[in-house]
Protein backbone atom coordinates (compact mmCIF):
# COMPACT_ATOMS: atom_id res chain seq x y z
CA UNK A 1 206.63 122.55 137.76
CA UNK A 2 205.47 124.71 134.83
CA UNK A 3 201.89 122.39 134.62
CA UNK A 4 201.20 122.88 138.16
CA UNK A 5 201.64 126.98 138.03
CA UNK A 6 199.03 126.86 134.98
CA UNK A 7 196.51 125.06 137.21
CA UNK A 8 196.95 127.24 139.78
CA UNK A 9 196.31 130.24 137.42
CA UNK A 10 193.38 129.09 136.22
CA UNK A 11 191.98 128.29 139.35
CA UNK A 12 192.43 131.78 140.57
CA UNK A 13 190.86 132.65 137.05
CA UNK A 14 187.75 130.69 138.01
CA UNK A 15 187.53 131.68 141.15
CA UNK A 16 187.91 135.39 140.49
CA UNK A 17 184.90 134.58 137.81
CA UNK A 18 182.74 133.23 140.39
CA UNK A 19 183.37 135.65 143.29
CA UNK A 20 182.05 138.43 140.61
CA UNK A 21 178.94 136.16 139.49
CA UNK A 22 178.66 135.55 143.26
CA UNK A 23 178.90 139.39 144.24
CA UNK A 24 176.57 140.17 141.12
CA UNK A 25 173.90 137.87 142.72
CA UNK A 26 174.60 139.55 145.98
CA UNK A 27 173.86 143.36 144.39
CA UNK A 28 171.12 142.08 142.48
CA UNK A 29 169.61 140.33 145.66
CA UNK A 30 170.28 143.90 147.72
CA UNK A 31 168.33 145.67 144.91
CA UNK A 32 165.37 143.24 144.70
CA UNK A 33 165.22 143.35 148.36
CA UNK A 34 165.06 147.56 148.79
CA UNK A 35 162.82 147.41 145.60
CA UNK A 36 160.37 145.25 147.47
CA UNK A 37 160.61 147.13 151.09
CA UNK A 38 159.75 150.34 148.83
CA UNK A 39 156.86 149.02 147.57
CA UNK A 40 155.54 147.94 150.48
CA UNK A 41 156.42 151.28 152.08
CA UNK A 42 154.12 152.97 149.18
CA UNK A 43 151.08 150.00 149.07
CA UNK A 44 148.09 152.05 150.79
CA UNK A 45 146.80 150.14 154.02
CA UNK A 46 143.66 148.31 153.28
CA UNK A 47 141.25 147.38 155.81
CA UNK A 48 138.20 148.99 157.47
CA UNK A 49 138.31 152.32 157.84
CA UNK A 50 135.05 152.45 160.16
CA UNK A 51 137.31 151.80 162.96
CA UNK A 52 139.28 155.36 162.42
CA UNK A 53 136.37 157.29 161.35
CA UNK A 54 133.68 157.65 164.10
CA UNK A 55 130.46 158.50 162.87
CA UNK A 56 131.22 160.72 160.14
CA UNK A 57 128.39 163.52 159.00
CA UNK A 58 127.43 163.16 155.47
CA UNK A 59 128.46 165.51 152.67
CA UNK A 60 125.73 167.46 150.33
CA UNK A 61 126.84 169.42 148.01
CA UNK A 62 124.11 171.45 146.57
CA UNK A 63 124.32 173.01 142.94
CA UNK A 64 122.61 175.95 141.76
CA UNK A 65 121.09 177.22 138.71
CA UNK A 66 123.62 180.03 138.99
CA UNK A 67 126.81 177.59 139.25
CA UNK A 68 125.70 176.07 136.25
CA UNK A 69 125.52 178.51 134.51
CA UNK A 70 129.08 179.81 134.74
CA UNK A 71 130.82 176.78 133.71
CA UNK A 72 129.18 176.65 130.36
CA UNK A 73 132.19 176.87 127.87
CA UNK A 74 131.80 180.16 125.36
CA UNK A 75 132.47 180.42 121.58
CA UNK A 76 136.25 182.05 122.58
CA UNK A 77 136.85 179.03 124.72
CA UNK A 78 136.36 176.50 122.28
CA UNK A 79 138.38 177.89 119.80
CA UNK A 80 140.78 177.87 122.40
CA UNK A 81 140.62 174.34 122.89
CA UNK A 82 140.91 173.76 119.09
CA UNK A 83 143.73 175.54 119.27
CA UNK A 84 144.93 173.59 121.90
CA UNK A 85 144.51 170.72 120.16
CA UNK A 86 146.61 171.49 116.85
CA UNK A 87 149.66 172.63 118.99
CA UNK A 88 149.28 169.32 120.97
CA UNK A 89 149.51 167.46 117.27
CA UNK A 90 152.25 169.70 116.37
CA UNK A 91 154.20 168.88 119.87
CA UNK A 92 153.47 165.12 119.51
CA UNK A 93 154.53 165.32 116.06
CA UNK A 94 157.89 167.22 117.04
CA UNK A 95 158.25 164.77 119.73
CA UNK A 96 158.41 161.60 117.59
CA UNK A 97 160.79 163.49 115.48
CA UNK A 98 163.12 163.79 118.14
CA UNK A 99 162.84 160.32 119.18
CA UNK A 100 163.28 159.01 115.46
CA UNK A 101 166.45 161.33 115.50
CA UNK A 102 167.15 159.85 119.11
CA UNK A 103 166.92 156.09 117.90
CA UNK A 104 169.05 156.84 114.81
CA UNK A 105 171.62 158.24 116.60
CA UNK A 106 171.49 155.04 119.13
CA UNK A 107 172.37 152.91 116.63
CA UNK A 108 175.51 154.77 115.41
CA UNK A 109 177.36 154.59 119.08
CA UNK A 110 179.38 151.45 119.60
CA UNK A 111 177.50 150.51 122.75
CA UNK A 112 179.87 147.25 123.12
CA UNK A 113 183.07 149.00 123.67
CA UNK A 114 181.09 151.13 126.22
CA UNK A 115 179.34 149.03 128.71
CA UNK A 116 181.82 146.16 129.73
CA UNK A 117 181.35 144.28 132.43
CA UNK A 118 183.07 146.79 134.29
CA UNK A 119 180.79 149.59 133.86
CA UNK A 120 177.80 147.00 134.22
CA UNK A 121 179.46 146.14 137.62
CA UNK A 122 179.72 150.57 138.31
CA UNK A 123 176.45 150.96 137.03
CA UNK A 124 174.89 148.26 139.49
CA UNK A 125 177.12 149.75 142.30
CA UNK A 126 175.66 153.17 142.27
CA UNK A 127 172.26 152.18 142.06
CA UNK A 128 172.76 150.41 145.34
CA UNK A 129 174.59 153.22 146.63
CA UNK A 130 171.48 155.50 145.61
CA UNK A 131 168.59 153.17 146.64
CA UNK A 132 170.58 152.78 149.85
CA UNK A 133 170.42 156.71 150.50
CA UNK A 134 166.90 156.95 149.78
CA UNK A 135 165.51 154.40 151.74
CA UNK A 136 167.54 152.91 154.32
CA UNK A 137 168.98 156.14 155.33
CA UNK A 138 166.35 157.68 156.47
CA UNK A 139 165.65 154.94 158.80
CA UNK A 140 168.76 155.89 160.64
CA UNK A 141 169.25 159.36 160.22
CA UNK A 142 167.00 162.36 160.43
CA UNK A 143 167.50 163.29 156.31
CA UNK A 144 165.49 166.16 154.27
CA UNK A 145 164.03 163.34 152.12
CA UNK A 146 162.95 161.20 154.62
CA UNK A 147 159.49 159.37 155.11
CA UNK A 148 157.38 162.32 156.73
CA UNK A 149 158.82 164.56 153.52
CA UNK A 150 157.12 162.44 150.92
């Protein structure tokens, strides 16, 4: 009687195992499949565009002497831009310290004890649940974020 309770315990055991790889497939299928209908949403239409545009007028812009003139950079400008430049060094620089500093720290957190399967499981969950609000809500419901917004 004992043997037959053991298989039946780890039967449930592998089927609890495979209803979660099953349900894992099933998220990860969801999210490949709202990934794809947003990039399709965003792909610009390509065709002719003759067929929209009727006999459009053509554009000349005309540039004078005058116009040219003003956009020439001065002295005070380029020293500007020089300027410009060594703060952008310094920022980049202070930047990759941060990120050193960033990484070093990364490596001190026990990241196993932290993401488990269960988090993995609530992490994957509320990315559906987001994706699912952005895009497939607004097909429904008239939403501030909707299609016409973006």
């Amino acid at each position: 009687m004992g043997k037959i309770k053991e298989t039946i315990e780890e039967g449930k055991a592998k089927g609890k195992k495979k209803l979660l790889k099953a349900a894992a497939v099933v998220v990860s299928a969801g999210l490949l499949t709202a990934g794809t209908l947003a990039l399709i949403d965003n792909i610009p239409q390509q065709g002719n565009s003759q067929n929209s545009i009727q006999g459009p007028e053509p554009v000349v812009l005309e540039i004078d002497e005058e116009d040219m003139a003003a956009t020439s950079e001065s002295e005070e400008e380029e020293e500007e831009e020089k300027k410009r430049g060594f703060f952008g060094y310094l920022k980049a620089a202070l930047y990759g310290m941060a990120a050193a500093i960033g990484g070093w720290i990364a490596t001190k957190i026990p990241w196993k004890k932290i993401f488990s399967k269960q988090t993995f499981y609530i992490l994957l969950a509320l990315v559906f649940l987001y994706l699912c609000i952005r895009f497939i809500l607004p097909v429904f419901v008239d939403v501030p974020w909707g299609p016409e917004k973006a």
